[in-house]
C-alpha atoms as a PDB file:
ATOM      1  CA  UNK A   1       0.000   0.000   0.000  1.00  0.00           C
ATOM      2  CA  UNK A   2       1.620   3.410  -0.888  1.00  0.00           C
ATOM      3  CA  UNK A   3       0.884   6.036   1.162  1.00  0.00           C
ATOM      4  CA  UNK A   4      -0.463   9.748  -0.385  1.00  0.00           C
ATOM      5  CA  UNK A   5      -0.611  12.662   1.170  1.00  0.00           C
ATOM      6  CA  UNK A   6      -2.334  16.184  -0.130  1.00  0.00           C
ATOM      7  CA  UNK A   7      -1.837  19.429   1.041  1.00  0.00           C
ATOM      8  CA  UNK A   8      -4.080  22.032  -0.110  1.00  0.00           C
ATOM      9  CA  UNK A   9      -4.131  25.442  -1.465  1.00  0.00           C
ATOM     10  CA  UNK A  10      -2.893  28.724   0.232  1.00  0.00           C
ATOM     11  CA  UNK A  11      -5.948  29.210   3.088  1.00  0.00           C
ATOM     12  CA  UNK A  12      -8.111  26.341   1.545  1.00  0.00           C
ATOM     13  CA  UNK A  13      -9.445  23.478   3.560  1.00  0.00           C
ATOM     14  CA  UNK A  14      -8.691  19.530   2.745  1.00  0.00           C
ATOM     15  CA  UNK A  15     -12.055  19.573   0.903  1.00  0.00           C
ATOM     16  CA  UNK A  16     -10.368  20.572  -2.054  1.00  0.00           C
ATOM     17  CA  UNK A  17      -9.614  17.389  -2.313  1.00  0.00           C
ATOM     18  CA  UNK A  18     -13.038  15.465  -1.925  1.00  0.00           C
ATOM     19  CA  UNK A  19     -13.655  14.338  -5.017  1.00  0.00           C
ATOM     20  CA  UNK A  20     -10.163  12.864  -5.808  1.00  0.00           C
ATOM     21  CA  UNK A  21     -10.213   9.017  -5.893  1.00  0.00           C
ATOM     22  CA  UNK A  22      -7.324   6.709  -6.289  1.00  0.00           C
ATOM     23  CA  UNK A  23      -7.477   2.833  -6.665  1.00  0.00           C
ATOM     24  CA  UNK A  24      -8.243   2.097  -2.946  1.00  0.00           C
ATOM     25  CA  UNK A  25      -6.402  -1.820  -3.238  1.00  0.00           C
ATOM     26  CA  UNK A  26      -2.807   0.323  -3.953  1.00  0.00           C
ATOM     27  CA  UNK A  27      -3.293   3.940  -2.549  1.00  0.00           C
ATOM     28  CA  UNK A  28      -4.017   5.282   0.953  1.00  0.00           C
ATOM     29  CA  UNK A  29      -5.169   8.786   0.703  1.00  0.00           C
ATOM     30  CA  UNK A  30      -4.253  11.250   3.841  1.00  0.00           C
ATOM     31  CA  UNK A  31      -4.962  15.352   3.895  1.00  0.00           C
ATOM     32  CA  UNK A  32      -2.608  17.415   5.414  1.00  0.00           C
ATOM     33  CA  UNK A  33      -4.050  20.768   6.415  1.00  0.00           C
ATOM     34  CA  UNK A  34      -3.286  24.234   7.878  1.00  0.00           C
ATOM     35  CA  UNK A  35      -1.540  24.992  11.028  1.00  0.00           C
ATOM     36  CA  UNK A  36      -1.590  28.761  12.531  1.00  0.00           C
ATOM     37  CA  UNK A  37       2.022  30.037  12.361  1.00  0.00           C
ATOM     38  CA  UNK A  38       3.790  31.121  15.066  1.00  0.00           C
ATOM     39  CA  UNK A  39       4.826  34.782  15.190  1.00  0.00           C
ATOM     40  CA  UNK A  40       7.716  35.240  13.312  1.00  0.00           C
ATOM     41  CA  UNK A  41       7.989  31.346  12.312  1.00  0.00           C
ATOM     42  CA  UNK A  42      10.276  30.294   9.212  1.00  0.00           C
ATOM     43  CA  UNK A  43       8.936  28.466   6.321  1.00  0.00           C
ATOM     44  CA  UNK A  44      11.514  26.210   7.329  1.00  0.00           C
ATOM     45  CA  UNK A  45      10.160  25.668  10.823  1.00  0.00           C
ATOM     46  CA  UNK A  46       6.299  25.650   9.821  1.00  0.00           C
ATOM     47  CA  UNK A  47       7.182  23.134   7.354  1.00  0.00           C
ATOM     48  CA  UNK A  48       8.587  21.019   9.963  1.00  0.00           C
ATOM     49  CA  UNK A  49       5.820  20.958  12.343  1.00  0.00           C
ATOM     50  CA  UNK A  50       3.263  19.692   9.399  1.00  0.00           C
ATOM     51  CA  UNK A  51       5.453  17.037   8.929  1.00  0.00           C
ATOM     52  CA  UNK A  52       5.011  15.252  11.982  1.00  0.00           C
ATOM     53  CA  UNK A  53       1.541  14.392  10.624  1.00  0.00           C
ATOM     54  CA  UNK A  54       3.462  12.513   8.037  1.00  0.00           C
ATOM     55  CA  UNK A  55       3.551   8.558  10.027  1.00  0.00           C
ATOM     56  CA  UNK A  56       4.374   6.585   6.895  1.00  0.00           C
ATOM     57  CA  UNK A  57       7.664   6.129   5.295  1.00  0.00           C
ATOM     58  CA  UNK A  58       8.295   6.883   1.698  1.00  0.00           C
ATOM     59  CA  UNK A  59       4.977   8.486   1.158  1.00  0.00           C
ATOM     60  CA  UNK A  60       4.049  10.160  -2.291  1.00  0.00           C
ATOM     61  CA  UNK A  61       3.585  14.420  -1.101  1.00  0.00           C
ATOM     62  CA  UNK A  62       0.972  15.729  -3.452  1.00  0.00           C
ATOM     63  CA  UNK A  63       1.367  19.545  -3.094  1.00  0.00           C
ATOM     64  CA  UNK A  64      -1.195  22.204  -4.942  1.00  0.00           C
ATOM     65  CA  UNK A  65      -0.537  26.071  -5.090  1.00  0.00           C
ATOM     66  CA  UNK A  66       1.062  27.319  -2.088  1.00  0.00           C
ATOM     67  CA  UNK A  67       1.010  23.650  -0.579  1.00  0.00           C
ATOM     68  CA  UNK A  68       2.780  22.612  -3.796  1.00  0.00           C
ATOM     69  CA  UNK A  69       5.622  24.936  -2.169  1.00  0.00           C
ATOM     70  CA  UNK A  70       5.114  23.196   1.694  1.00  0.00           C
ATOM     71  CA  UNK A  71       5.364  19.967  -0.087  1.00  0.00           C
ATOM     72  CA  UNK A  72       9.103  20.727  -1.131  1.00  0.00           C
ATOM     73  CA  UNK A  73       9.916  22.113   1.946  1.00  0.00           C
ATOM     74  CA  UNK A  74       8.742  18.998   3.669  1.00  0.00           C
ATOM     75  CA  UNK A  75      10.657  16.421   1.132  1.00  0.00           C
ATOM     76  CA  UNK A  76      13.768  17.810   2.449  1.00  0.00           C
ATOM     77  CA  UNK A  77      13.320  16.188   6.145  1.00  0.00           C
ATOM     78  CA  UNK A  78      12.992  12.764   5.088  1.00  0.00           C
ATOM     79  CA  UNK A  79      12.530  10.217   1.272  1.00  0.00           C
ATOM     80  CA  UNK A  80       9.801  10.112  -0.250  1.00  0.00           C
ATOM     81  CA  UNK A  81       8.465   7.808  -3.010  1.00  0.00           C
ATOM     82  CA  UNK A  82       7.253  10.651  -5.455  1.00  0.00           C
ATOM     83  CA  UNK A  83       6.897  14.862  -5.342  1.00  0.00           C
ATOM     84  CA  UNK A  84       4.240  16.097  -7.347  1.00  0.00           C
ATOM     85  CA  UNK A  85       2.874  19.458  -7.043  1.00  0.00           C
ATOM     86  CA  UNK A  86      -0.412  20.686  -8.957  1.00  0.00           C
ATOM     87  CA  UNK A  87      -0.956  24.803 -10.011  1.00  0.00           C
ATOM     88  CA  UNK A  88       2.490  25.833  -7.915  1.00  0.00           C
ATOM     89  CA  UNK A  89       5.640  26.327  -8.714  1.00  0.00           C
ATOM     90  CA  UNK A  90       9.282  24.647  -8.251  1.00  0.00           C
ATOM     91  CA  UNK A  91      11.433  27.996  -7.977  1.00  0.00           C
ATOM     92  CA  UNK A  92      11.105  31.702  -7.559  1.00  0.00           C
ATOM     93  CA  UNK A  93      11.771  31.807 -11.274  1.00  0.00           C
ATOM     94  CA  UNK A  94       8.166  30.388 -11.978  1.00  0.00           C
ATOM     95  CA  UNK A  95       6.885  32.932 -10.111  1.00  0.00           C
ATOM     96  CA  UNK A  96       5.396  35.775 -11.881  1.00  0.00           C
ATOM     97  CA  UNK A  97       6.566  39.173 -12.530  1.00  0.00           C
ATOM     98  CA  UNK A  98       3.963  40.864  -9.992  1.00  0.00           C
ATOM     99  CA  UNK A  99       5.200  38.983  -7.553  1.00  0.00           C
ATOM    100  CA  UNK A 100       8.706  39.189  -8.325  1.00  0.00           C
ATOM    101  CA  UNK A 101       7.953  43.197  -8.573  1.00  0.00           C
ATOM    102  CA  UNK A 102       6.192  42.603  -5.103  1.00  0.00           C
ATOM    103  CA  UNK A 103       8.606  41.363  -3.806  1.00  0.00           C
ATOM    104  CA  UNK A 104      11.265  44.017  -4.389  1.00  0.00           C
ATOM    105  CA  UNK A 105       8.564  47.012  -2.882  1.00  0.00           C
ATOM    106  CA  UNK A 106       6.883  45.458  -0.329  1.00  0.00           C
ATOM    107  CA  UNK A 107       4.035  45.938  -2.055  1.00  0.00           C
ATOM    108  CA  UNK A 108       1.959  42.705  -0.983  1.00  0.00           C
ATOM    109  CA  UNK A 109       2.627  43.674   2.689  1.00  0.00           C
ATOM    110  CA  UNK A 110      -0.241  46.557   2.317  1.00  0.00           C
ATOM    111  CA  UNK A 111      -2.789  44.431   0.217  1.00  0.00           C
ATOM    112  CA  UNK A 112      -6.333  44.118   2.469  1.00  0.00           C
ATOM    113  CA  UNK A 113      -5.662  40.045   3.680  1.00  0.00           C
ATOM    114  CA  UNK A 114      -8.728  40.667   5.742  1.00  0.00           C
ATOM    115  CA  UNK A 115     -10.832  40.288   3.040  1.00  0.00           C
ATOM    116  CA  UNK A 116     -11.163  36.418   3.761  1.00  0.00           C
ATOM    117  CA  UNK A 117     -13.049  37.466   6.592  1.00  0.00           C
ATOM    118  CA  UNK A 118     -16.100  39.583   4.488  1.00  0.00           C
ATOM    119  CA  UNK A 119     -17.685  36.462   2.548  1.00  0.00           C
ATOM    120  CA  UNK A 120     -20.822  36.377   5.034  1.00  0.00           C
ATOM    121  CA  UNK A 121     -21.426  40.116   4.722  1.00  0.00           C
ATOM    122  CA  UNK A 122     -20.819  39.946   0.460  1.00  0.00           C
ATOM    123  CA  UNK A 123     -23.437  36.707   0.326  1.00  0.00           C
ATOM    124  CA  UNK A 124     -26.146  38.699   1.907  1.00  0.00           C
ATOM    125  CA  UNK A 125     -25.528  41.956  -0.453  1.00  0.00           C
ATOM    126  CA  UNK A 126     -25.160  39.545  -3.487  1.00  0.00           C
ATOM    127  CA  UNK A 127     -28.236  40.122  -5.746  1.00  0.00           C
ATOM    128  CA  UNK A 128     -26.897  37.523  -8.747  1.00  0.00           C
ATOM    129  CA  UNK A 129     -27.384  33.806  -7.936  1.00  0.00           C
ATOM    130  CA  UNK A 130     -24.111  33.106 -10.052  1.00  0.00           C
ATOM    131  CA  UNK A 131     -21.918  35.500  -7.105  1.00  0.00           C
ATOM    132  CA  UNK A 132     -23.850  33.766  -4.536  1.00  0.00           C
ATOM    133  CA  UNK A 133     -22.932  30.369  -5.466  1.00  0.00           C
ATOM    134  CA  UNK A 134     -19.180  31.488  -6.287  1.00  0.00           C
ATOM    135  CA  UNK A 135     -19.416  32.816  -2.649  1.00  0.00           C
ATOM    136  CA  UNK A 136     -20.688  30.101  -0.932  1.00  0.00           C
ATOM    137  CA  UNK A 137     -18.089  27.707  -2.930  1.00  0.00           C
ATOM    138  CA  UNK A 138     -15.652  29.766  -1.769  1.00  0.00           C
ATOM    139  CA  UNK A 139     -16.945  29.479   1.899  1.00  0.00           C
ATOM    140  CA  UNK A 140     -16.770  25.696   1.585  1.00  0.00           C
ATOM    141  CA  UNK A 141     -13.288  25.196   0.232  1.00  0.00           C
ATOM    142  CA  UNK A 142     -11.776  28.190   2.386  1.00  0.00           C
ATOM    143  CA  UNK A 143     -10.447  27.686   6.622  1.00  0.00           C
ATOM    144  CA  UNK A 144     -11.441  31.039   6.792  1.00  0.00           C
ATOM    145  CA  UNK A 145      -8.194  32.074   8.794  1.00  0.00           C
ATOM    146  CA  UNK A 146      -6.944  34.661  10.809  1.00  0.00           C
ATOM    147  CA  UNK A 147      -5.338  38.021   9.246  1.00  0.00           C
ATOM    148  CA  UNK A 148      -1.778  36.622  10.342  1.00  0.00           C
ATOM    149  CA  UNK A 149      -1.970  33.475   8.925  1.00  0.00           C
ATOM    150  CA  UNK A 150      -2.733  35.238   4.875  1.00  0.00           C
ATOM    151  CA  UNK A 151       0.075  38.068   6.059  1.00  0.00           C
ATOM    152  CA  UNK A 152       2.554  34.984   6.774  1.00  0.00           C
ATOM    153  CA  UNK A 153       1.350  32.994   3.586  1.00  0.00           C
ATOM    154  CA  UNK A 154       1.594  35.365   1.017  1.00  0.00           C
ATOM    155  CA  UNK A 155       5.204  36.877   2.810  1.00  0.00           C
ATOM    156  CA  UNK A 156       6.203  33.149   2.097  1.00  0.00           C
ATOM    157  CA  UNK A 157       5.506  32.600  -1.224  1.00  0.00           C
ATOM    158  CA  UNK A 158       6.573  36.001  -2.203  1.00  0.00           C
ATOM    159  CA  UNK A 159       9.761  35.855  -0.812  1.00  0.00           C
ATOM    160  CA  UNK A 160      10.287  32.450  -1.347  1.00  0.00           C
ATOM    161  CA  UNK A 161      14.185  31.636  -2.410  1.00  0.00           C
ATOM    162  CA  UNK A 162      14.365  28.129  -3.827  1.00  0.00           C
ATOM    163  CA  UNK A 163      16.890  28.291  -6.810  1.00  0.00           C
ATOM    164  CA  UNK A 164      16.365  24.864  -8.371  1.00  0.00           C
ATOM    165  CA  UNK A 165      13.750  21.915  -8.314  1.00  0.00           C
ATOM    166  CA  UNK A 166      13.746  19.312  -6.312  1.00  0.00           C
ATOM    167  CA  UNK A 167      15.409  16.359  -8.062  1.00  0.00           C
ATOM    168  CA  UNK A 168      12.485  14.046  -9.914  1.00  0.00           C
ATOM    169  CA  UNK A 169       9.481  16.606  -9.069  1.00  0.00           C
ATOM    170  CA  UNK A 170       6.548  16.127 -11.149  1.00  0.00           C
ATOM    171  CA  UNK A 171       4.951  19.276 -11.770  1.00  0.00           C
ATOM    172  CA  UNK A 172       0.979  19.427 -13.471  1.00  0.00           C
ATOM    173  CA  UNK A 173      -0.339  22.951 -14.323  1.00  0.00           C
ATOM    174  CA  UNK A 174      -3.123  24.375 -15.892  1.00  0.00           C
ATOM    175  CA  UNK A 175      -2.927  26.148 -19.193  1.00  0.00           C
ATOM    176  CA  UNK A 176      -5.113  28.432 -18.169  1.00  0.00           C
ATOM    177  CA  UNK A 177      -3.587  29.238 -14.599  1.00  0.00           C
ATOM    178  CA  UNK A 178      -3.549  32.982 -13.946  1.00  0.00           C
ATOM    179  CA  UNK A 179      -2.408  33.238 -10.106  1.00  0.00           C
ATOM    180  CA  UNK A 180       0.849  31.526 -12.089  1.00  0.00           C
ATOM    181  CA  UNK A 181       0.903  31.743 -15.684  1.00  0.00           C
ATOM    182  CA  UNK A 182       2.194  28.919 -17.969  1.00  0.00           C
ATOM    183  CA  UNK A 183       4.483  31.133 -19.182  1.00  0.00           C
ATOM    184  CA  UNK A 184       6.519  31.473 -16.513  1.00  0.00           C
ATOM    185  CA  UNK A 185       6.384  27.205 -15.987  1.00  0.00           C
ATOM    186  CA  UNK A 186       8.982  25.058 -17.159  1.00  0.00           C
ATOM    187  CA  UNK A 187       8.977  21.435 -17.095  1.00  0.00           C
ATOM    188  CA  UNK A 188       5.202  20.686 -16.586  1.00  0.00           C
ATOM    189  CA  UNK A 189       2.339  18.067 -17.589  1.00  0.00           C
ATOM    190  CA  UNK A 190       0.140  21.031 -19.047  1.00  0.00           C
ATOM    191  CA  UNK A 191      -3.811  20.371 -18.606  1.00  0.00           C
ATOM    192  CA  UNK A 192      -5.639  22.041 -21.287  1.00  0.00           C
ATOM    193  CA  UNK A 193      -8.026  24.797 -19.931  1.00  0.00           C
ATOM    194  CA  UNK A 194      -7.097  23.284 -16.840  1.00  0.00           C
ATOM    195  CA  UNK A 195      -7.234  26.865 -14.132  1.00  0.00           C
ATOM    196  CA  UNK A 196      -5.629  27.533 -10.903  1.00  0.00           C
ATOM    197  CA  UNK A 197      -8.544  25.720  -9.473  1.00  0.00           C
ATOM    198  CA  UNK A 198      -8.170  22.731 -11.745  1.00  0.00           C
ATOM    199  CA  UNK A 199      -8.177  20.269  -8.504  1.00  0.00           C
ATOM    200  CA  UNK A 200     -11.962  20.937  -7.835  1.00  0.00           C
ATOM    201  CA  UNK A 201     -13.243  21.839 -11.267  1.00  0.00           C
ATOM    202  CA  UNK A 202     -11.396  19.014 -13.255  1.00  0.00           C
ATOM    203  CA  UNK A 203     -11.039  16.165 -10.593  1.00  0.00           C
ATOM    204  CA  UNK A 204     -12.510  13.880 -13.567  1.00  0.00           C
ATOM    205  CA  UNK A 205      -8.820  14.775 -15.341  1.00  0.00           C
ATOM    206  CA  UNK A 206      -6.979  13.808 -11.766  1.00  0.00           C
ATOM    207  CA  UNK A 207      -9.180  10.802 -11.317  1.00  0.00           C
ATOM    208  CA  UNK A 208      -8.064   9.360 -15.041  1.00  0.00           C
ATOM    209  CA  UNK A 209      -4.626  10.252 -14.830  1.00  0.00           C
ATOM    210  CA  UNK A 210      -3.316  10.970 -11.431  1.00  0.00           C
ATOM    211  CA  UNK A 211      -2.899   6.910 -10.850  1.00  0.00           C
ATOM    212  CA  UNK A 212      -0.949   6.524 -14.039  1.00  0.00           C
ATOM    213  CA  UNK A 213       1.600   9.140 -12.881  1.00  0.00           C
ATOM    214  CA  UNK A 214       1.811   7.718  -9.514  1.00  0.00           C
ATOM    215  CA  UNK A 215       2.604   4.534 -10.695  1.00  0.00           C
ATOM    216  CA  UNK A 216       4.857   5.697 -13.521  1.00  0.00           C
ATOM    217  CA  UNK A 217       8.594   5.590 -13.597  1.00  0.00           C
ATOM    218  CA  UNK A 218       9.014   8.352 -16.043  1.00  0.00           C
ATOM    219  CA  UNK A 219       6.130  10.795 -16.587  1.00  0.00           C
ATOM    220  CA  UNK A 220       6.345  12.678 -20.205  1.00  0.00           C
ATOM    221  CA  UNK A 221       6.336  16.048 -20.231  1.00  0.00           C
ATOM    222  CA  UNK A 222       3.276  16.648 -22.302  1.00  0.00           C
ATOM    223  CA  UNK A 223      -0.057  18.223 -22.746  1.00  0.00           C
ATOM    224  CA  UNK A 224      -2.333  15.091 -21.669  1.00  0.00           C
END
């Protein structure tokens, strides 16, 4: 039995991954999710606390968006079987220029975080039954966290410092991605129209192809 473990999105609960099934007589399927950072914690150091929730050796880390990130952090504290991360990136050279330019003027440490906390007020002014549903999807898949944790996250990924990829990392990103643009990917299975949200809207794609890269040797580098 091999042993996978998903970590979610930036802010977004394990119920991202609901609808993701995996052959059930050769996978075991764990979520990771979200601890509140300490004040003034390292990635390094966060990173190392979620792994203790990691009991099995040689797991498979399954990473998407800013968890893509955690998962690399986290392969460096012990071997894993496989390190695949979904709508993320493998250095600071995927990351796109607004963050890059972010990053040089502290320009993300004055954007309004708090606005995770609002969705109950917006759903009650919404008038359009399409931005009510978006809302209440969004209440579903997000922890709803405090103001420090989204100040911490977004520092992290923003000023995150990884040069190269981790040896053997699969990577699988949406054409369509705009939070991290294909452009700026290298290296990548490539979903077509597949979004930054791929994991919830196309968990049909995941569910038809996710066991064939798990169990692959060599994945191509492809649009599949």
């Amino acid at each position: 039995m091999v042993h996978v473990y998903f970590m979610p999105g930036m802010a977004a609960s394990p119920k991202i991954f609901e609808n993701i099934k995996l052959p059930e007589q050769e996978f075991k399927i764990h979520w990771l999710k979200w601890l509140p950072p300490k004040k003034n914690e390292s990635l390094h150091e966060y990173c190392k606390r979620i792994s203790k929730n990691i009991v099995h050796e040689k797991p498979i880390l399954i990473g998407v968006s800013f968890g893509g990130i955690i998962v690399q952090e986290i392969a460096e504290f012990f071997e894993v079987e496989k390190l695949i991360i979904i709508s993320s990136v493998k250095t600071k050279y995927e990351l796109p220029r607004r963050m890059r330019f972010a990053r040089k003027t502290k320009l993300y440490k004055i954007l309004p975080t708090s606005l995770v906390n609002y969705f109950d007020a917006l759903e009650k002014i919404a008038f359009s039954k399409v931005v009510k549903s978006r809302i209440k999807l969004y209440k579903k898949f997000l922890m709803v966290p405090d103001n420090y944790y989204m100040d911490w996250a977004l520092d992290k990924v923003v000023n995150w410092q990884q040069e190269k990829p981790p040896k053997g990392i699969i990577h699988i990103h949406g054409e369509n991605d705009v939070i991290f643009p294909i452009k700026y990917i290298s290296n990548a299975v490539v979903v077509p129209n597949g979004t930054h949200i791929m994991i919830v809207n196309r968990f049909r794609w995941f569910n038809e192809n996710l066991p064939n890269i798990l169990k692959s040797e060599k994945v191509e580098l492809q649009t599949i």
